[in-house]
Protein backbone atom coordinates (compact mmCIF):
# COMPACT_ATOMS: atom_id res chain seq x y z
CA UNK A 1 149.26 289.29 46.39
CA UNK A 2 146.36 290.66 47.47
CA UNK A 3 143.10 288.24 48.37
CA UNK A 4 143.17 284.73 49.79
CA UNK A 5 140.69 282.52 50.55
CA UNK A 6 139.81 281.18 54.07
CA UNK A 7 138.37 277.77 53.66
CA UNK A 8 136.81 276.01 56.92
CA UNK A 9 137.85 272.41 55.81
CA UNK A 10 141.18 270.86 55.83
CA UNK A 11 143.50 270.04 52.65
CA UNK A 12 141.09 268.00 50.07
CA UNK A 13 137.96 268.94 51.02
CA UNK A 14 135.42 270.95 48.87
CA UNK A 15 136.66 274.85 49.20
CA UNK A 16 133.57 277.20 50.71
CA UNK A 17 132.91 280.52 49.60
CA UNK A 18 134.13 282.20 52.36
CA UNK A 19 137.03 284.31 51.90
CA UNK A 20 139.48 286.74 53.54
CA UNK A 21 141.29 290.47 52.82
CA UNK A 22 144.66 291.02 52.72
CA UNK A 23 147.34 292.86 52.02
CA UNK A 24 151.02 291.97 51.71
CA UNK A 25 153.48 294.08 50.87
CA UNK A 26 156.53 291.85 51.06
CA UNK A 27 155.06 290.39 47.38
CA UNK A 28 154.06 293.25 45.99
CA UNK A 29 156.49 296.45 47.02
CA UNK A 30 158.45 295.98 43.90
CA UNK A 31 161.66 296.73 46.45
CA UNK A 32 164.32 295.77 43.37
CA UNK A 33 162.60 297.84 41.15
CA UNK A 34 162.68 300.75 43.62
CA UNK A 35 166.62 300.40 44.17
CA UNK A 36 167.78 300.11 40.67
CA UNK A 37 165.46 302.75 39.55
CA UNK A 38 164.21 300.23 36.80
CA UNK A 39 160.37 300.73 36.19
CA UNK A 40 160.89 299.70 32.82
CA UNK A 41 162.00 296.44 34.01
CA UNK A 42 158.70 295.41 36.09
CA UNK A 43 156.96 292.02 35.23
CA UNK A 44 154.88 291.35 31.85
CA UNK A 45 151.15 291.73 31.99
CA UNK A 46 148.49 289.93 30.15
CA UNK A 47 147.12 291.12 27.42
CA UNK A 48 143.43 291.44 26.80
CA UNK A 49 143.42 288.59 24.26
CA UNK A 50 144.64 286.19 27.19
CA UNK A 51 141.35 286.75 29.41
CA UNK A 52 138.19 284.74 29.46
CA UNK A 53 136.20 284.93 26.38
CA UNK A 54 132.93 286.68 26.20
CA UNK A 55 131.29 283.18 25.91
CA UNK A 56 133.06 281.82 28.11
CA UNK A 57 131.17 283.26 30.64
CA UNK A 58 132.52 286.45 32.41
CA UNK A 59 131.83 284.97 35.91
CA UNK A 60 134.28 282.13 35.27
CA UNK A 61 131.79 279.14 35.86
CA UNK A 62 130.88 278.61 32.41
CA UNK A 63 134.08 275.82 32.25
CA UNK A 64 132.75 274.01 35.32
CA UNK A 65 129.60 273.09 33.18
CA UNK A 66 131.56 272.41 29.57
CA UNK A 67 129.23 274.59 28.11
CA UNK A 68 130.92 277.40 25.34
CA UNK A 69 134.66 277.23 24.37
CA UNK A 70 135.60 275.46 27.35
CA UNK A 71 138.10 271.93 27.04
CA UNK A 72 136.32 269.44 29.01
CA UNK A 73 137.77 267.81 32.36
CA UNK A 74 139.87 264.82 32.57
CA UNK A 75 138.43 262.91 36.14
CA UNK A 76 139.67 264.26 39.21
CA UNK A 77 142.52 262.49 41.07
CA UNK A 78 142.69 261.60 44.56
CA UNK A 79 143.88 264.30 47.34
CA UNK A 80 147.33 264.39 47.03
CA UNK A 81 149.71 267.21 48.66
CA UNK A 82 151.91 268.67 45.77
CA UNK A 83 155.76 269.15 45.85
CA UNK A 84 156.39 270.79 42.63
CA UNK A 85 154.84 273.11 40.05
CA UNK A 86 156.08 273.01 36.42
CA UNK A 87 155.33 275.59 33.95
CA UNK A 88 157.55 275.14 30.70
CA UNK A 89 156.25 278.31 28.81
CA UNK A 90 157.85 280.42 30.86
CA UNK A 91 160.63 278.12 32.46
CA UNK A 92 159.11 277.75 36.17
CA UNK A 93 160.39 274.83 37.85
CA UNK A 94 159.73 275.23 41.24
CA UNK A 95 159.37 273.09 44.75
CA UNK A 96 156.30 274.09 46.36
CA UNK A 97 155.68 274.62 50.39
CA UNK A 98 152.44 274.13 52.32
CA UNK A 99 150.93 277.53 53.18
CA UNK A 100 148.64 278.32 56.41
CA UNK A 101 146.51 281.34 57.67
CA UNK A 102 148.36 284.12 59.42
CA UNK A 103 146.65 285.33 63.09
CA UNK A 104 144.71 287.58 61.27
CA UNK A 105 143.29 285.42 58.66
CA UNK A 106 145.09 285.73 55.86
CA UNK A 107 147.41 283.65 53.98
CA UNK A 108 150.86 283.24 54.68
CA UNK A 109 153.58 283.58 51.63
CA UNK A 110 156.90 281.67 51.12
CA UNK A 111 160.20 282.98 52.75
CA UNK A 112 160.89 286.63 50.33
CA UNK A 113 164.75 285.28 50.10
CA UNK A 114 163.91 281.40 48.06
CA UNK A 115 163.03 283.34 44.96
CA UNK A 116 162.29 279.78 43.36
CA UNK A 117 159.42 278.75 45.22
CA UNK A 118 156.13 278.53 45.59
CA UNK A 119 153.25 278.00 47.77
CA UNK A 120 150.00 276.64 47.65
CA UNK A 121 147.25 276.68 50.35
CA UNK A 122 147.43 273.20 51.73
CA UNK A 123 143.85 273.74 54.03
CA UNK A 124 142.33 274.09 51.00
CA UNK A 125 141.61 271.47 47.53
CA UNK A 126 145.28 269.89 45.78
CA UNK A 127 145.75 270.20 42.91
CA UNK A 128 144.11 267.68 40.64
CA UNK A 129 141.27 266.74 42.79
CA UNK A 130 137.68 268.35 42.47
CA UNK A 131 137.46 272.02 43.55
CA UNK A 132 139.63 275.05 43.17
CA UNK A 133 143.13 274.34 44.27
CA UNK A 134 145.13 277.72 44.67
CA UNK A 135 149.53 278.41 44.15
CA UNK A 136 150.68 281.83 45.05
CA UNK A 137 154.30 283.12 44.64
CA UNK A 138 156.42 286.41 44.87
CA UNK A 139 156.84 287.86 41.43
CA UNK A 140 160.24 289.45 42.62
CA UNK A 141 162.48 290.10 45.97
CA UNK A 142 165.12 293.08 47.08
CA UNK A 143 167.56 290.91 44.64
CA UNK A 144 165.20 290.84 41.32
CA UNK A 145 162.87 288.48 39.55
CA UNK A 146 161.31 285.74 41.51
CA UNK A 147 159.47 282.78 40.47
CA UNK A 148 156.25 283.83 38.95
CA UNK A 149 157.78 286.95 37.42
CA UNK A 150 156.75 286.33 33.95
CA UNK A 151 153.30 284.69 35.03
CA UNK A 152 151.75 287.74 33.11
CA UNK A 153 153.44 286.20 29.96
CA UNK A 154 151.40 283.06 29.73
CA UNK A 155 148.86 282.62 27.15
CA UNK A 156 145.78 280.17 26.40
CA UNK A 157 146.52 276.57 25.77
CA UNK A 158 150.19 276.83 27.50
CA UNK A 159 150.68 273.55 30.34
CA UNK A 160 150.87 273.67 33.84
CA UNK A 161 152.37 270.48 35.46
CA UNK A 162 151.80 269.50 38.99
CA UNK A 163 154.00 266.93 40.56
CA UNK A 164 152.32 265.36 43.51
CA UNK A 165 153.37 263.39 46.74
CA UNK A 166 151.76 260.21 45.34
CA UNK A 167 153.94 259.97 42.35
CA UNK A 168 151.34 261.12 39.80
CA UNK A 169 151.76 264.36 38.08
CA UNK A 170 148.50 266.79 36.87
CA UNK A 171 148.11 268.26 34.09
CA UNK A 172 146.86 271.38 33.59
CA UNK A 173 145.58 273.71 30.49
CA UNK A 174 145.22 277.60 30.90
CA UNK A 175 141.90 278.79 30.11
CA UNK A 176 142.39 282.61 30.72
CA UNK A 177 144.94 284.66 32.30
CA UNK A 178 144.04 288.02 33.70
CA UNK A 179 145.48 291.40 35.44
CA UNK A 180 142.97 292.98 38.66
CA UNK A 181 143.68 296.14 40.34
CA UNK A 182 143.31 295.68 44.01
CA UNK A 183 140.22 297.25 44.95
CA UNK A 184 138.89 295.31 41.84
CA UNK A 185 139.67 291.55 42.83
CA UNK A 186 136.91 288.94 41.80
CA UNK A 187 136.80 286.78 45.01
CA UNK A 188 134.08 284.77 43.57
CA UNK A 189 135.76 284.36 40.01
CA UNK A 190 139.12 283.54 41.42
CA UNK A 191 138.44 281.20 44.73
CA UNK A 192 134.99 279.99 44.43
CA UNK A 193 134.00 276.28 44.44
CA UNK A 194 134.35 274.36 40.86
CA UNK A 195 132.79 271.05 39.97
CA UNK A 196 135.70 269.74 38.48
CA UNK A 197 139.31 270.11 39.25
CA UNK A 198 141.14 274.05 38.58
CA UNK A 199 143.91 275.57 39.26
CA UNK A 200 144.76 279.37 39.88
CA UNK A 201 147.95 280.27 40.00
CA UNK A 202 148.98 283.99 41.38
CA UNK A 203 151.46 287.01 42.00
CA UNK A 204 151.20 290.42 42.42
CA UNK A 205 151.04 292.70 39.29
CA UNK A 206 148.78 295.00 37.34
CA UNK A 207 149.79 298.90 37.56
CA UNK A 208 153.17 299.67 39.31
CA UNK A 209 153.79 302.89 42.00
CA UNK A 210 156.96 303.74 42.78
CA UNK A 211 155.37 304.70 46.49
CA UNK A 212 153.16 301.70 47.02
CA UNK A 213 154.18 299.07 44.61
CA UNK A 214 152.15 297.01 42.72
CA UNK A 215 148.61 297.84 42.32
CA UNK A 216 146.84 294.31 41.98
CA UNK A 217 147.63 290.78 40.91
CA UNK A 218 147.77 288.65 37.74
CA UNK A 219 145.59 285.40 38.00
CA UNK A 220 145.87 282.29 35.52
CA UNK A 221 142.76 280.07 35.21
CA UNK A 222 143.53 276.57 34.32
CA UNK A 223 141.94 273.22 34.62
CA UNK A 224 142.92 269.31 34.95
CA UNK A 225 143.04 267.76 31.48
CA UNK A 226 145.80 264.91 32.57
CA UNK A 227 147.67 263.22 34.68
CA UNK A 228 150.60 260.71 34.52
């Protein structure tokens, strides 16, 4: 992973612009890939066809008005913390654990060794209410694939589900899902405020170095369109 956002407001409030830098190599050295000498085994990417259409808006906030090719938004749900993240496409079913800020600013990540969870920044919006709600997991560990490993996979239209501590479960709908180098990430795109209720869900991808590991991050853009 390689951005995070650093929201002033606690869990449910409306996420602020403001965001912070980092770098962390535990998700993103690629360490099994490096042992077995396996390149050809690292994660799938997107492909171009997957990414936000040219109508769509290439700023991402075209969906937050329902203007061009955009589903519309279901109403948002109350805050709710969420314990689970379901993604049947590509067989994620995974608890998820709060994640804080580091000392430095930056967000922390789930234990490297639970390769079957998740995280989601729980100072920031849940998942289903209004604003940008954000899940990030490792893609592998030293032992192999982790949970988001075939993230990169996804394609338009696919479900996310959200199980929440209230009983009620979002739904979600990818609307794009899209490979940044580093030194390219879209702060604005990927953590900025929304007017109705998104999810992003991330892990560490895009080119792979044998002496620095991965280059960047996949991102999936998806928004609330049920709940149960």
């Amino acid at each position: 992973m390689r951005r995070f956002p650093r929201y002033g407001t606690r869990f449910g409030s409306p996420a602020d612009a403001a965001m912070a830098a980092l770098t962390v190599f535990a998700l993103c050295s690629g360490v099994w890939l490096l042992r077995d000498g396996a390149e050809t085994h690292a994660p799938p990417q997107p492909s171009a066809a997957q990414a936000h259409a040219w109508q769509d808006g290439q700023d991402g906030r075209a969906g937050r008005d329902g203007r061009a090719g955009e589903r519309p938004a279901v109403p948002a749900l109350p805050p709710s913390p969420p314990d689970r993240i379901r993604i049947p496409a590509i067989r994620v079913n995974a608890p998820l654990t709060g994640l804080g800020l580091t000392r430095t600013g930056s967000l922390d990540v789930p234990p490297a060794e639970r390769k079957n969870l998740a995280g989601w920044y729980e100072a920031g919006t849940t998942p289903g209410e209004r604003g940008t709600a954000i899940v990030a997991g490792h893609v592998d560990n030293a032992d192999g694939p982790a949970v988001f490993y075939d993230l990169g996979a996804l394609a338009k239209g696919a479900t996310i589900d959200v199980d929440r501590r209230d009983g009620s479960v979002a739904v979600f709908t990818v609307d794009a899902v899209e490979a940044y180098a580093a030194k390219d990430f879209p702060d604005e795109k990927v953590y900025g405020a929304a007017r109705r209720p998104e999810l992003r869900v991330i892990t560490c991808g895009g080119t792979y170095s044998r002496g620095s590991g991965y280059q960047g991050n996949v991102v999936v853009f998806a928004h609330l369109t049920g709940s149960r």
